[in-house]
Protein backbone atom coordinates (compact mmCIF):
# COMPACT_ATOMS: atom_id res chain seq x y z
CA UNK A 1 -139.72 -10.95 62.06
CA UNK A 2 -137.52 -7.94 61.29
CA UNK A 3 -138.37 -5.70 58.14
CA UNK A 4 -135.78 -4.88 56.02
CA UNK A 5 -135.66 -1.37 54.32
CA UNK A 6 -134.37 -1.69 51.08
CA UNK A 7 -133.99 0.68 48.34
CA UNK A 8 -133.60 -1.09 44.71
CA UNK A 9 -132.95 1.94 43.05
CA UNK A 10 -130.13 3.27 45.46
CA UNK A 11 -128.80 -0.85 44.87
CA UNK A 12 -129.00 -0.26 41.37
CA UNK A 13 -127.18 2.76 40.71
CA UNK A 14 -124.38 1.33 43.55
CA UNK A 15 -124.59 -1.84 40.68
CA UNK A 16 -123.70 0.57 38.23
CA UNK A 17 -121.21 2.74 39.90
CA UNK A 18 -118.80 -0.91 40.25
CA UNK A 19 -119.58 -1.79 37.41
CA UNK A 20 -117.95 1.20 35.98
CA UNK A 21 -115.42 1.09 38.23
CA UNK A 22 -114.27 -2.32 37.36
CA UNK A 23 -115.02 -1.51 33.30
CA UNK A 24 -112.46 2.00 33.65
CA UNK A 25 -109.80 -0.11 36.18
CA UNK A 26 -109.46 -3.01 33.53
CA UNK A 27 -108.61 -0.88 30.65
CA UNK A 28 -112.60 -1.07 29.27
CA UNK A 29 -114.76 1.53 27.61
CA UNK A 30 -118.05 2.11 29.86
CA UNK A 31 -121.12 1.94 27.45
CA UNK A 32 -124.25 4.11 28.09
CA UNK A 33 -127.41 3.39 25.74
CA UNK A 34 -130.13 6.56 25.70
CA UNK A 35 -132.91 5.11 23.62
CA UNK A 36 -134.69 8.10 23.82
CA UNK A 37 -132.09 9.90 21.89
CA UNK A 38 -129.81 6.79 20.06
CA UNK A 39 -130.17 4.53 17.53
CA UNK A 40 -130.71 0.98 18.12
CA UNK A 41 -127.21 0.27 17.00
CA UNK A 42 -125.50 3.35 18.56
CA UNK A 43 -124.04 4.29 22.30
CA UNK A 44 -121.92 6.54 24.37
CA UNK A 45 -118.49 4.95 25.37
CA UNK A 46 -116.71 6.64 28.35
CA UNK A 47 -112.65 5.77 28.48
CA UNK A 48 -110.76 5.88 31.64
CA UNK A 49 -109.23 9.37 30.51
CA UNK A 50 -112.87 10.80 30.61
CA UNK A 51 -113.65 11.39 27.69
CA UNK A 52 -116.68 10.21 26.16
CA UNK A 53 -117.39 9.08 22.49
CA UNK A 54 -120.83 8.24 20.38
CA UNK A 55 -120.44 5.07 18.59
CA UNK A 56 -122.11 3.28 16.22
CA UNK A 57 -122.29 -0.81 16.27
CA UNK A 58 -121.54 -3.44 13.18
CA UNK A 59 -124.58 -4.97 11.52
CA UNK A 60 -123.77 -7.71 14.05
CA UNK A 61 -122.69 -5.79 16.85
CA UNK A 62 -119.39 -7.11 16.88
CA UNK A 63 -117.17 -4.00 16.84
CA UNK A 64 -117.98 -0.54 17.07
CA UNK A 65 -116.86 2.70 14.57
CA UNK A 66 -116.50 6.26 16.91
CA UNK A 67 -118.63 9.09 14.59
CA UNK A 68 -117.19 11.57 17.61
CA UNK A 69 -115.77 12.91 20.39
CA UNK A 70 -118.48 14.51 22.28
CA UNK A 71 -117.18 18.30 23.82
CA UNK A 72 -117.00 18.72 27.83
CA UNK A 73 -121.07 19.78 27.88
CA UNK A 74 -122.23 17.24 26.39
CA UNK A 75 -120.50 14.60 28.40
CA UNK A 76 -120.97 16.91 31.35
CA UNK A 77 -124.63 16.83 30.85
CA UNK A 78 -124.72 13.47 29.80
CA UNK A 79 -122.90 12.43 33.18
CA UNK A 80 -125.71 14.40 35.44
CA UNK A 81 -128.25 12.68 33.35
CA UNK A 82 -127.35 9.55 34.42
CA UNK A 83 -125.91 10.17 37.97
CA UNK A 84 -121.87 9.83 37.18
CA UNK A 85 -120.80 12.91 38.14
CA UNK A 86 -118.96 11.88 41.58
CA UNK A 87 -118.59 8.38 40.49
């Protein structure tokens, strides 16, 4: 029988990477949730152009309200945090 050498977390992040892809290429916001550092009704939306914003959710999560922009360090080191930089 031949063993297969698989790395899930290498599969996961490549899961992630087209699933941003296919968010940015269809004209969607890409949403990151940090529960370490968010709310349970807030996340980070990266747009196409970029640029990242911190949004906060409706009661029933329905729609979203941007509270801001974050500036090019912050989404910088939000990016290396979760492996997007060359994505």
């Amino acid at each position: 029988m031949k063993e297969l050498n698989y790395n899930i977390t290498q599969r996961i992040a490549e899961a992630v990477q087209q699933l941003r892809k296919r968010k940015h290429q269809e004209g969607y916001p890409f949403m990151i949730i940090d529960n370490a550092i968010l709310s349970d009704n807030q996340a980070f939306m990266e747009y196409s152009d970029g640029h990242i914003e911190l949004v906060e959710f409706t009661k029933n999560f329905d729609d979203y309200t941007s509270l801001r922009r974050l500036s090019s360090n912050e989404t910088l080191n939000l990016r290396e945090k979760y492996n997007l930089i060359d994505a």
